[in-house]
PDB file of N, CA and C in Angstrom:
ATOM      1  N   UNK A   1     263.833 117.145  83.632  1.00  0.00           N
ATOM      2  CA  UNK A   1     263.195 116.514  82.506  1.00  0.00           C
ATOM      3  C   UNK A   1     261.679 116.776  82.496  1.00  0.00           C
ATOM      4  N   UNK A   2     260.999 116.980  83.993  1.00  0.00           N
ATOM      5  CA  UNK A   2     259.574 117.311  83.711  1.00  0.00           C
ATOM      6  C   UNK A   2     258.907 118.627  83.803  1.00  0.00           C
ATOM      7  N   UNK A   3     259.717 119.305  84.007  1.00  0.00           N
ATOM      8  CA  UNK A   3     260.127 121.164  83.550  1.00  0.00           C
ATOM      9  C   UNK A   3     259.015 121.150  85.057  1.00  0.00           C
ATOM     10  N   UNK A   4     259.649 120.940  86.252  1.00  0.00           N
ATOM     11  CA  UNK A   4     258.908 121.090  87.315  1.00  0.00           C
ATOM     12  C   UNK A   4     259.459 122.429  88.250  1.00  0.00           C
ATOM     13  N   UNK A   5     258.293 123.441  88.289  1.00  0.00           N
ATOM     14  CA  UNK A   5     258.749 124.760  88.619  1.00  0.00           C
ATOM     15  C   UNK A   5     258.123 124.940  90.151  1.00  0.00           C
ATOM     16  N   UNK A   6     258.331 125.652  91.076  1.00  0.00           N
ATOM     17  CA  UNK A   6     257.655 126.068  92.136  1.00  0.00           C
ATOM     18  C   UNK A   6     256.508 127.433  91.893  1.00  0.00           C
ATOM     19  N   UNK A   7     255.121 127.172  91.980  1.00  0.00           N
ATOM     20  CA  UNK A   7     253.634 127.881  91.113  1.00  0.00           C
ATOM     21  C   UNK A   7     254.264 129.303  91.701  1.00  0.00           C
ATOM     22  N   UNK A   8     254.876 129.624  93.018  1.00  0.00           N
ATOM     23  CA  UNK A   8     254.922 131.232  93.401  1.00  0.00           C
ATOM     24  C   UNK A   8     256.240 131.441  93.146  1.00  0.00           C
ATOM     25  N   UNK A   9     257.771 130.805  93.892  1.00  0.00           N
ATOM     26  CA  UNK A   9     258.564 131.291  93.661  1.00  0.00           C
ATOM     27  C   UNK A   9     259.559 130.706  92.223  1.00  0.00           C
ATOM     28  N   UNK A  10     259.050 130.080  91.323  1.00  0.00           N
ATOM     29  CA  UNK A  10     259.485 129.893  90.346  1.00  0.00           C
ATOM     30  C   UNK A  10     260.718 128.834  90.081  1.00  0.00           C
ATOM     31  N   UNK A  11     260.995 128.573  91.207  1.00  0.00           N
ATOM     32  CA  UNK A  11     262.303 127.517  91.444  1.00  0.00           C
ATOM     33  C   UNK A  11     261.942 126.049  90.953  1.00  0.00           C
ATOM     34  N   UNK A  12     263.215 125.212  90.510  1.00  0.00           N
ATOM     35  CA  UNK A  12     263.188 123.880  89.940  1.00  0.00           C
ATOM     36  C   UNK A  12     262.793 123.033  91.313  1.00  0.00           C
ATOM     37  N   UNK A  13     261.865 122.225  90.916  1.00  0.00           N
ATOM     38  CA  UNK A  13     261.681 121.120  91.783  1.00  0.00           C
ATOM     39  C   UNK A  13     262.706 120.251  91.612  1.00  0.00           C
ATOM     40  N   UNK A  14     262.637 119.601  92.709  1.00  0.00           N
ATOM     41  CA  UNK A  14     263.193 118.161  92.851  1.00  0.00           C
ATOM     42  C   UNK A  14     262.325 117.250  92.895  1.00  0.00           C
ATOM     43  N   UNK A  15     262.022 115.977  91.982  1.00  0.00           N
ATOM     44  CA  UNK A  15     260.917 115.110  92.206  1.00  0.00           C
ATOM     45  C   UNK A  15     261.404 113.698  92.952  1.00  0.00           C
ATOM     46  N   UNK A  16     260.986 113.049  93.700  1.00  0.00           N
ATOM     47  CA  UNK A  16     261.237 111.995  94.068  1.00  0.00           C
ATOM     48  C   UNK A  16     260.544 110.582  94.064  1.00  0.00           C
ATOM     49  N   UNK A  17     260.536 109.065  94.579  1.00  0.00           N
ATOM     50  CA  UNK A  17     259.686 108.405  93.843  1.00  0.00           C
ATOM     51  C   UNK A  17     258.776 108.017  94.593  1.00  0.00           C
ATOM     52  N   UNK A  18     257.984 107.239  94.250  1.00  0.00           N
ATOM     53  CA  UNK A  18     256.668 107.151  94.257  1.00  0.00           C
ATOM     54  C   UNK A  18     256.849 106.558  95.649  1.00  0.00           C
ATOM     55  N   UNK A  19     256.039 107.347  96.494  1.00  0.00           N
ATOM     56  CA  UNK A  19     255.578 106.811  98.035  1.00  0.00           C
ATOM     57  C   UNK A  19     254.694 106.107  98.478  1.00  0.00           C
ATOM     58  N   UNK A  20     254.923 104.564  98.530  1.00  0.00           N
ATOM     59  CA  UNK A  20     253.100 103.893  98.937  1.00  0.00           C
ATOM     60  C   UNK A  20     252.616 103.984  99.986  1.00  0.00           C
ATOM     61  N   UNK A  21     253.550 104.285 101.087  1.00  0.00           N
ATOM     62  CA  UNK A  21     252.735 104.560 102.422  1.00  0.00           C
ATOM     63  C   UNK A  21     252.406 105.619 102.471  1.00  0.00           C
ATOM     64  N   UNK A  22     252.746 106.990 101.519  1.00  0.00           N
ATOM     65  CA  UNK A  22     252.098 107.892 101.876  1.00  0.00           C
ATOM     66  C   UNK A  22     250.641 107.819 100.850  1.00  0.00           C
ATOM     67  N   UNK A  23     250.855 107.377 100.300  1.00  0.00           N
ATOM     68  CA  UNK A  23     249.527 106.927  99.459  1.00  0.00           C
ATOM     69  C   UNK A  23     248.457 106.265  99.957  1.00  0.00           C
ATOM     70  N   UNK A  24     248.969 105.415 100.952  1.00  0.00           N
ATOM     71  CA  UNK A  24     248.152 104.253 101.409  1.00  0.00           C
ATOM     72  C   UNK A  24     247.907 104.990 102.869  1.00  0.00           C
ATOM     73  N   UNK A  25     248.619 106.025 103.354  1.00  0.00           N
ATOM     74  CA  UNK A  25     247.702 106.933 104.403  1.00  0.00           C
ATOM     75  C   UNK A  25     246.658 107.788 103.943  1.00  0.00           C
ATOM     76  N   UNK A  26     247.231 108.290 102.894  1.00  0.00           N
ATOM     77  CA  UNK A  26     245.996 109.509 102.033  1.00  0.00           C
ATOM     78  C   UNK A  26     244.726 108.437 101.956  1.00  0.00           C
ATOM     79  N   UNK A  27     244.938 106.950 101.560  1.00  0.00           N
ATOM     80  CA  UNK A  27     243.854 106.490 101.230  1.00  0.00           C
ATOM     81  C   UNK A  27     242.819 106.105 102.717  1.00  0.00           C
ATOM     82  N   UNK A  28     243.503 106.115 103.547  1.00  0.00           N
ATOM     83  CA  UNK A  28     243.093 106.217 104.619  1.00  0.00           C
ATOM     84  C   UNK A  28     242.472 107.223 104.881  1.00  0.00           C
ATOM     85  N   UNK A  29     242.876 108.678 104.913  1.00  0.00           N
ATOM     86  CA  UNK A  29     242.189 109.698 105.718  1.00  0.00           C
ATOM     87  C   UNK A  29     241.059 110.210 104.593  1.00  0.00           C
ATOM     88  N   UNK A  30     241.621 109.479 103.223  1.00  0.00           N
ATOM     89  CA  UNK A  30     240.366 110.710 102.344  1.00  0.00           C
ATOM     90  C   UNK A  30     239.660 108.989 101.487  1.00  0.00           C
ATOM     91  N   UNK A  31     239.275 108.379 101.936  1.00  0.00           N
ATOM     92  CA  UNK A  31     238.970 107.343 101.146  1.00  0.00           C
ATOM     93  C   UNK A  31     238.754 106.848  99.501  1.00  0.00           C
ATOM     94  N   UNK A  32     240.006 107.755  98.778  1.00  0.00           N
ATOM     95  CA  UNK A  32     240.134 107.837  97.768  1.00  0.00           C
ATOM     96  C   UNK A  32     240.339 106.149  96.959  1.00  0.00           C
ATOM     97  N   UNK A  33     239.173 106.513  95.605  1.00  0.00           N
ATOM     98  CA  UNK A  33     238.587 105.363  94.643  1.00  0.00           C
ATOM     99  C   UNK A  33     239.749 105.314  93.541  1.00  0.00           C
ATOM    100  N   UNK A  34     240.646 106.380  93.394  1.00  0.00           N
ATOM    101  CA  UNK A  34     241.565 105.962  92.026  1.00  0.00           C
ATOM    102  C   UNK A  34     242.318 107.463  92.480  1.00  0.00           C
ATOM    103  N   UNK A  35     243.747 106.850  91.433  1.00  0.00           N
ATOM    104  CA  UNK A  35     244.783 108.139  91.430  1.00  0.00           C
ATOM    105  C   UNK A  35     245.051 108.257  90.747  1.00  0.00           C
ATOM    106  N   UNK A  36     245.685 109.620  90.407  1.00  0.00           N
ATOM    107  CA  UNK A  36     246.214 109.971  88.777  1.00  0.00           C
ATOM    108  C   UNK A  36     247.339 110.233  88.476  1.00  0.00           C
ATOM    109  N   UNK A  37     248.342 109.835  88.001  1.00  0.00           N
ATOM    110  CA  UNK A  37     249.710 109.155  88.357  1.00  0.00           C
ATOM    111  C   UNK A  37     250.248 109.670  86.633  1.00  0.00           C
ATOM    112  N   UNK A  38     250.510 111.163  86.664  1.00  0.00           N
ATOM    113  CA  UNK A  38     251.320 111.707  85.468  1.00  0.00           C
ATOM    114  C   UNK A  38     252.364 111.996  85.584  1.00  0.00           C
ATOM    115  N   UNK A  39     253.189 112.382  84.115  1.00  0.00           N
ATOM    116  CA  UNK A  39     254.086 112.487  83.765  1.00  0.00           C
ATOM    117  C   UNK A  39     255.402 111.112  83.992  1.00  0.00           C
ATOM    118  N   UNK A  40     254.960 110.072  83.945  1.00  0.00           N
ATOM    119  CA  UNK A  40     255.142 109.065  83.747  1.00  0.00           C
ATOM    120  C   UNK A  40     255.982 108.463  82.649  1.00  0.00           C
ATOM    121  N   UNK A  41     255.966 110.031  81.609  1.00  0.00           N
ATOM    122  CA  UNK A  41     257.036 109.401  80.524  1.00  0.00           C
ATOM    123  C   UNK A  41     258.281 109.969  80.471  1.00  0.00           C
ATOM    124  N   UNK A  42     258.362 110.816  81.700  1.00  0.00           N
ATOM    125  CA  UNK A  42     259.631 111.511  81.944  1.00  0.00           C
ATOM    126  C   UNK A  42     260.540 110.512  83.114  1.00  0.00           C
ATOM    127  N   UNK A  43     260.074 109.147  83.044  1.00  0.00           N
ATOM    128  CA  UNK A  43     260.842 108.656  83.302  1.00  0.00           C
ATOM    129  C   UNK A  43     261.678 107.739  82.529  1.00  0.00           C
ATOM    130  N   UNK A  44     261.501 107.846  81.275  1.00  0.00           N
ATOM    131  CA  UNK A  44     261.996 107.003  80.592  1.00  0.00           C
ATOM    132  C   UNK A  44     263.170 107.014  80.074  1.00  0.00           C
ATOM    133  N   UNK A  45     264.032 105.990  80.134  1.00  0.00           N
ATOM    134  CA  UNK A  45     265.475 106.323  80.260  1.00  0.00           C
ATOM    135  C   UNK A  45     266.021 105.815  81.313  1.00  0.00           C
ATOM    136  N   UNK A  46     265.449 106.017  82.206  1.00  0.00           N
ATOM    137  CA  UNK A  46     266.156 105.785  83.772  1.00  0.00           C
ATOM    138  C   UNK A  46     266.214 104.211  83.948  1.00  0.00           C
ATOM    139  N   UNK A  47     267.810 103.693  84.221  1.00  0.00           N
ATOM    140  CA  UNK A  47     267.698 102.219  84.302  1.00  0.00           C
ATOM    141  C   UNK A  47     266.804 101.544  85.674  1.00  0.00           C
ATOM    142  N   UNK A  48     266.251 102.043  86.005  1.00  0.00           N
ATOM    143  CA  UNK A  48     265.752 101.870  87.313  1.00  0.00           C
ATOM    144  C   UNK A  48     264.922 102.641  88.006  1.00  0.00           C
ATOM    145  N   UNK A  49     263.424 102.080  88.652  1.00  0.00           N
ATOM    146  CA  UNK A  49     262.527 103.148  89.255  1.00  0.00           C
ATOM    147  C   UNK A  49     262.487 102.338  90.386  1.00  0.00           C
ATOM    148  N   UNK A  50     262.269 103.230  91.468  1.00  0.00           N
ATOM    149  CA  UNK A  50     262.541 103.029  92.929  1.00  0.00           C
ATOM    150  C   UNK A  50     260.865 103.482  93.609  1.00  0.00           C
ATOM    151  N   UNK A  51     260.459 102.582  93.994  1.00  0.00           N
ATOM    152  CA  UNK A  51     258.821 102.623  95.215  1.00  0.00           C
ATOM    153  C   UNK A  51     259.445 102.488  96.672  1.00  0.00           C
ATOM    154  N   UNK A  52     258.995 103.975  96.780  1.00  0.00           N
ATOM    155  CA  UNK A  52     258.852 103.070  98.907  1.00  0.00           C
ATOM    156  C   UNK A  52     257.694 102.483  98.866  1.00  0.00           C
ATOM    157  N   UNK A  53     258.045 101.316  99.746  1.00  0.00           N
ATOM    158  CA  UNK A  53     257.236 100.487  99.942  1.00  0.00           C
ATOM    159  C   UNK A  53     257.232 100.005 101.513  1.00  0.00           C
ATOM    160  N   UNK A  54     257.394 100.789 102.588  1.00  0.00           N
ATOM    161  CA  UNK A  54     257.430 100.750 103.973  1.00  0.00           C
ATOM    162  C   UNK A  54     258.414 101.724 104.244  1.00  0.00           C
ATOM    163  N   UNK A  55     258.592 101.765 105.848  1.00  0.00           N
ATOM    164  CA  UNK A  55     259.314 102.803 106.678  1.00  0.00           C
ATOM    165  C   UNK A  55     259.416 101.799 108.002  1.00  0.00           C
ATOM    166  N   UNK A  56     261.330 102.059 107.717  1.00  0.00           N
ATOM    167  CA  UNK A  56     261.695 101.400 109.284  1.00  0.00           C
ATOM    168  C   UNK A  56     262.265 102.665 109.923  1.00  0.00           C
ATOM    169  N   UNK A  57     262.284 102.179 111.522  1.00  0.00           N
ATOM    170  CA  UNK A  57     262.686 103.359 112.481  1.00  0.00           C
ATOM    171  C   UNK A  57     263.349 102.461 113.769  1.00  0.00           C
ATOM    172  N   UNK A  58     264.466 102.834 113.731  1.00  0.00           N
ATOM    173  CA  UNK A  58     265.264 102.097 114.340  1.00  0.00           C
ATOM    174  C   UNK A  58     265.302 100.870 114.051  1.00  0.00           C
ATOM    175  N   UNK A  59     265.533 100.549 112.667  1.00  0.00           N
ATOM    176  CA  UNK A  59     265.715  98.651 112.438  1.00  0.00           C
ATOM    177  C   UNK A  59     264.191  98.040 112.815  1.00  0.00           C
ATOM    178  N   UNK A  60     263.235  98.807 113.058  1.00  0.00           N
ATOM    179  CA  UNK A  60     261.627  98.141 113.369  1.00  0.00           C
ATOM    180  C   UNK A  60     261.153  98.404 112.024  1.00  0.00           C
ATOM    181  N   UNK A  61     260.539  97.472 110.794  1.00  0.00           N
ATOM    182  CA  UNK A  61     259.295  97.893 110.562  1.00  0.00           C
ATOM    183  C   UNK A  61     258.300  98.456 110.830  1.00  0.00           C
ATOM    184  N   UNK A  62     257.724  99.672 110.422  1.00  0.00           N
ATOM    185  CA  UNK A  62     256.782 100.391 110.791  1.00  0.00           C
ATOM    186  C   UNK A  62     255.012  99.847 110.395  1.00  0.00           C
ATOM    187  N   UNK A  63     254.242 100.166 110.815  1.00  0.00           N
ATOM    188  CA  UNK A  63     252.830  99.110 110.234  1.00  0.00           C
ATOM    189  C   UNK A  63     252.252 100.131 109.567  1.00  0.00           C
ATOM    190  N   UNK A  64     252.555 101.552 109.714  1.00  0.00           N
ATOM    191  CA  UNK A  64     251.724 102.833 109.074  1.00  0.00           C
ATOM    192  C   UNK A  64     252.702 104.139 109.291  1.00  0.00           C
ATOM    193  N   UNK A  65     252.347 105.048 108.758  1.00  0.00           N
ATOM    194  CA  UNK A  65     252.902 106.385 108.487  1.00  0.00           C
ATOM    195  C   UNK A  65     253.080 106.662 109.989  1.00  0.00           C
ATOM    196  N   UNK A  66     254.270 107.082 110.586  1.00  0.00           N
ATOM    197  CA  UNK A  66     254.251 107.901 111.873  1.00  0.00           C
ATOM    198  C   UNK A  66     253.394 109.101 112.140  1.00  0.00           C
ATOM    199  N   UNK A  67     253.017 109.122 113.335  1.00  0.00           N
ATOM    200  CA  UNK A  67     252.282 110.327 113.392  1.00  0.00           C
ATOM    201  C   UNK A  67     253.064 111.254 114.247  1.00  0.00           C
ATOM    202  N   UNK A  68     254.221 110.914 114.758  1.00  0.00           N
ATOM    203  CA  UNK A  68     255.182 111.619 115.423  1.00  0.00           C
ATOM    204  C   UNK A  68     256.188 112.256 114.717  1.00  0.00           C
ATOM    205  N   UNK A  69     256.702 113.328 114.361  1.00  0.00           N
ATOM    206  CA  UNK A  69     257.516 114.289 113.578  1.00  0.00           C
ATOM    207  C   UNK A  69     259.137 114.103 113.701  1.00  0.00           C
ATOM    208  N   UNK A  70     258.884 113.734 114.888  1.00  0.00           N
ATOM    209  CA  UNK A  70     260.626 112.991 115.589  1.00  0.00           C
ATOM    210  C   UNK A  70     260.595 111.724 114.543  1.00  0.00           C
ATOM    211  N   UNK A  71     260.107 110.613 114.944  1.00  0.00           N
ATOM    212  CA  UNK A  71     260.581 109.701 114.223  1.00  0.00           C
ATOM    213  C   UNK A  71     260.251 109.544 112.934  1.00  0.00           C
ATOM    214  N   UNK A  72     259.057 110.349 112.162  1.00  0.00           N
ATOM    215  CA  UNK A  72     259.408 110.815 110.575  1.00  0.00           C
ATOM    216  C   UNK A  72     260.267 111.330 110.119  1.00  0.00           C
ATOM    217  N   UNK A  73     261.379 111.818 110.472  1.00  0.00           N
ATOM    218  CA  UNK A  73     262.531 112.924 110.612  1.00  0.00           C
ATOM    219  C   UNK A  73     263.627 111.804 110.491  1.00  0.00           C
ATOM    220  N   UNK A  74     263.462 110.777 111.013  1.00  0.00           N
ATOM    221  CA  UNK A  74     264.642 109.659 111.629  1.00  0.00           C
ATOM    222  C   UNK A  74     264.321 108.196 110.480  1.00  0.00           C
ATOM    223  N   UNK A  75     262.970 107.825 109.988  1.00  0.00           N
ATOM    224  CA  UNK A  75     262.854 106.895 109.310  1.00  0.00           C
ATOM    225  C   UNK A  75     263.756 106.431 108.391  1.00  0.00           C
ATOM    226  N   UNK A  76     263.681 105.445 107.611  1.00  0.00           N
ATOM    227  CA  UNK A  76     265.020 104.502 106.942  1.00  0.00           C
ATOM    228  C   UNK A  76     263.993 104.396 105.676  1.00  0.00           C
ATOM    229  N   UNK A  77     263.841 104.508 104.329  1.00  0.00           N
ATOM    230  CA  UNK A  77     262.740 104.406 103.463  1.00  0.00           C
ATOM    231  C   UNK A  77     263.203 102.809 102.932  1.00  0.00           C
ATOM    232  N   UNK A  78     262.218 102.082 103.328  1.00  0.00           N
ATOM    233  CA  UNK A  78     262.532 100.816 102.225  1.00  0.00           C
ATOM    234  C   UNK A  78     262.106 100.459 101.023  1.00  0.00           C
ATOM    235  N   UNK A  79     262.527 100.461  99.728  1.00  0.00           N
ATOM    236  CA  UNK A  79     262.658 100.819  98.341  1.00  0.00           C
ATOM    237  C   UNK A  79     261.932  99.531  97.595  1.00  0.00           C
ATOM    238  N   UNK A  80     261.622  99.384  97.074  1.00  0.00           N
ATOM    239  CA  UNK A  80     261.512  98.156  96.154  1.00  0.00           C
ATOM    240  C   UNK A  80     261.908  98.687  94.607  1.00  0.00           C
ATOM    241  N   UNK A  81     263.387  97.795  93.970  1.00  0.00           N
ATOM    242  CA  UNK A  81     263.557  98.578  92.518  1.00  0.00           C
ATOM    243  C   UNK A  81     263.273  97.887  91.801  1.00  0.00           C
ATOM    244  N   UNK A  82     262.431  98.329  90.712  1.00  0.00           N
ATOM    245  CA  UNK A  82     262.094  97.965  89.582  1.00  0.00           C
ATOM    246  C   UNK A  82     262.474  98.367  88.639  1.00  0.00           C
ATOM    247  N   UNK A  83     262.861  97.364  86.672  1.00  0.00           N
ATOM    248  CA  UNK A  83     263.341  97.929  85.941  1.00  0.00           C
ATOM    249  C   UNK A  83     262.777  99.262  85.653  1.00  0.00           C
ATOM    250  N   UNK A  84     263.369 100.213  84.740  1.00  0.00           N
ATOM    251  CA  UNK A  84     263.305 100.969  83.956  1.00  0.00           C
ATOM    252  C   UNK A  84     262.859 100.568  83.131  1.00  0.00           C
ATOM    253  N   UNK A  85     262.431 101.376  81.667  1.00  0.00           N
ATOM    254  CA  UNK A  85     261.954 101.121  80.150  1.00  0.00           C
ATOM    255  C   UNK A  85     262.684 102.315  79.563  1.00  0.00           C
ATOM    256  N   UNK A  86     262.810 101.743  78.231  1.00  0.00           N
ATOM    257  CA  UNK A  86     263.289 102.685  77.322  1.00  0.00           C
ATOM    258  C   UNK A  86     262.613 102.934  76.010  1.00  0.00           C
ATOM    259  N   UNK A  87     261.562 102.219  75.785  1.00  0.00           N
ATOM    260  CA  UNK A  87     261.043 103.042  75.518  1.00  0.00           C
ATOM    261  C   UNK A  87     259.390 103.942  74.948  1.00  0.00           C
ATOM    262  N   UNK A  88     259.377 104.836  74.493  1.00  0.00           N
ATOM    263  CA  UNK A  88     258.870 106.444  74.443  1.00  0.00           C
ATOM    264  C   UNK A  88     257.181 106.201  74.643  1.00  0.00           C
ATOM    265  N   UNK A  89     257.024 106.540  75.969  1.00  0.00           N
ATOM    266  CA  UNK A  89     255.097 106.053  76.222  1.00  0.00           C
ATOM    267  C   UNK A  89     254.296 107.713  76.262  1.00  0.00           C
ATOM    268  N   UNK A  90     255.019 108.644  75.609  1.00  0.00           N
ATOM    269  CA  UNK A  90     254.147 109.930  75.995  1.00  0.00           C
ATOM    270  C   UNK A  90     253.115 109.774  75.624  1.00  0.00           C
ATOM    271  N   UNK A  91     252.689 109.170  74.176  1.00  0.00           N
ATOM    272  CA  UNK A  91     251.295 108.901  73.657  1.00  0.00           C
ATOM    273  C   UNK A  91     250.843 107.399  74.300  1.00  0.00           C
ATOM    274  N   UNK A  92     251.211 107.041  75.017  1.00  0.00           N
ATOM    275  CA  UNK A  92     250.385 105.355  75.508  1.00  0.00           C
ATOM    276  C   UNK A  92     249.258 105.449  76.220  1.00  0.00           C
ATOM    277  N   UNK A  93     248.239 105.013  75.575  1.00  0.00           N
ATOM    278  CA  UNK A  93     246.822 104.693  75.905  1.00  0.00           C
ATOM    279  C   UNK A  93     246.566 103.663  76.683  1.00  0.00           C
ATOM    280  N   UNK A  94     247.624 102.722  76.779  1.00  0.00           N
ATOM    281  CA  UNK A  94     247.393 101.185  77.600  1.00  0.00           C
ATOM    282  C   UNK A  94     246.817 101.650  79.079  1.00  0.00           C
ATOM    283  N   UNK A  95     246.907 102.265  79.744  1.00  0.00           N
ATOM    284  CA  UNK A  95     246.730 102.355  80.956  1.00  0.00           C
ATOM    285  C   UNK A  95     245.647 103.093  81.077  1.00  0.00           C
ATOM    286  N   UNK A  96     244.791 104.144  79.951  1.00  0.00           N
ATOM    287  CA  UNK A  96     243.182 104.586  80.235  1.00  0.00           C
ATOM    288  C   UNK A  96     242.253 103.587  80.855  1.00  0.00           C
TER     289      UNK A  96
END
């Protein structure tokens, strides 16, 4: 739906949803003031949008992004779902 291509080898992406811990590490290492959060109307339709909103590893809550590759590999994503909308925000200004 968001005509998402790979820039060299031309292949369809797969998009997935919105990650807050990886967000909330980026905001950590690059002390970023705001984000820019498009194509937002290619979700519309979908009865349901899904946020990670933490990472367990072995049944533990995690407090931050692993820095170990083993147990990023092994994590459990914990979701928070929120409705969907239906409808059509391609032109919506509410959020400038």
């Amino acid at each position: 739906m968001g005509h998402e291509y790979g820039a060299t080898t031309g292949r369809p992406r797969k998009c997935g949803w919105l990650d807050l811990v990886v967000i909330k590490y980026t905001h950590m290492l690059n002390d970023l003031t705001s984000i820019n959060l498009t194509k937002l109307d290619v979700l519309t339709g979908i009865p349901y949008i899904k946020i990670a909103v933490a990472y367990k590893y072995k049944g533990q809550l995690l407090e931050s992004m692993p820095s170990d590759l083993n147990v990023l590999s092994d994590i459990e994503i914990v979701y928070q779902t929120m409705e969907g909308w239906t409808e059509d925000i391609t032109h919506c200004t509410h959020f400038q």
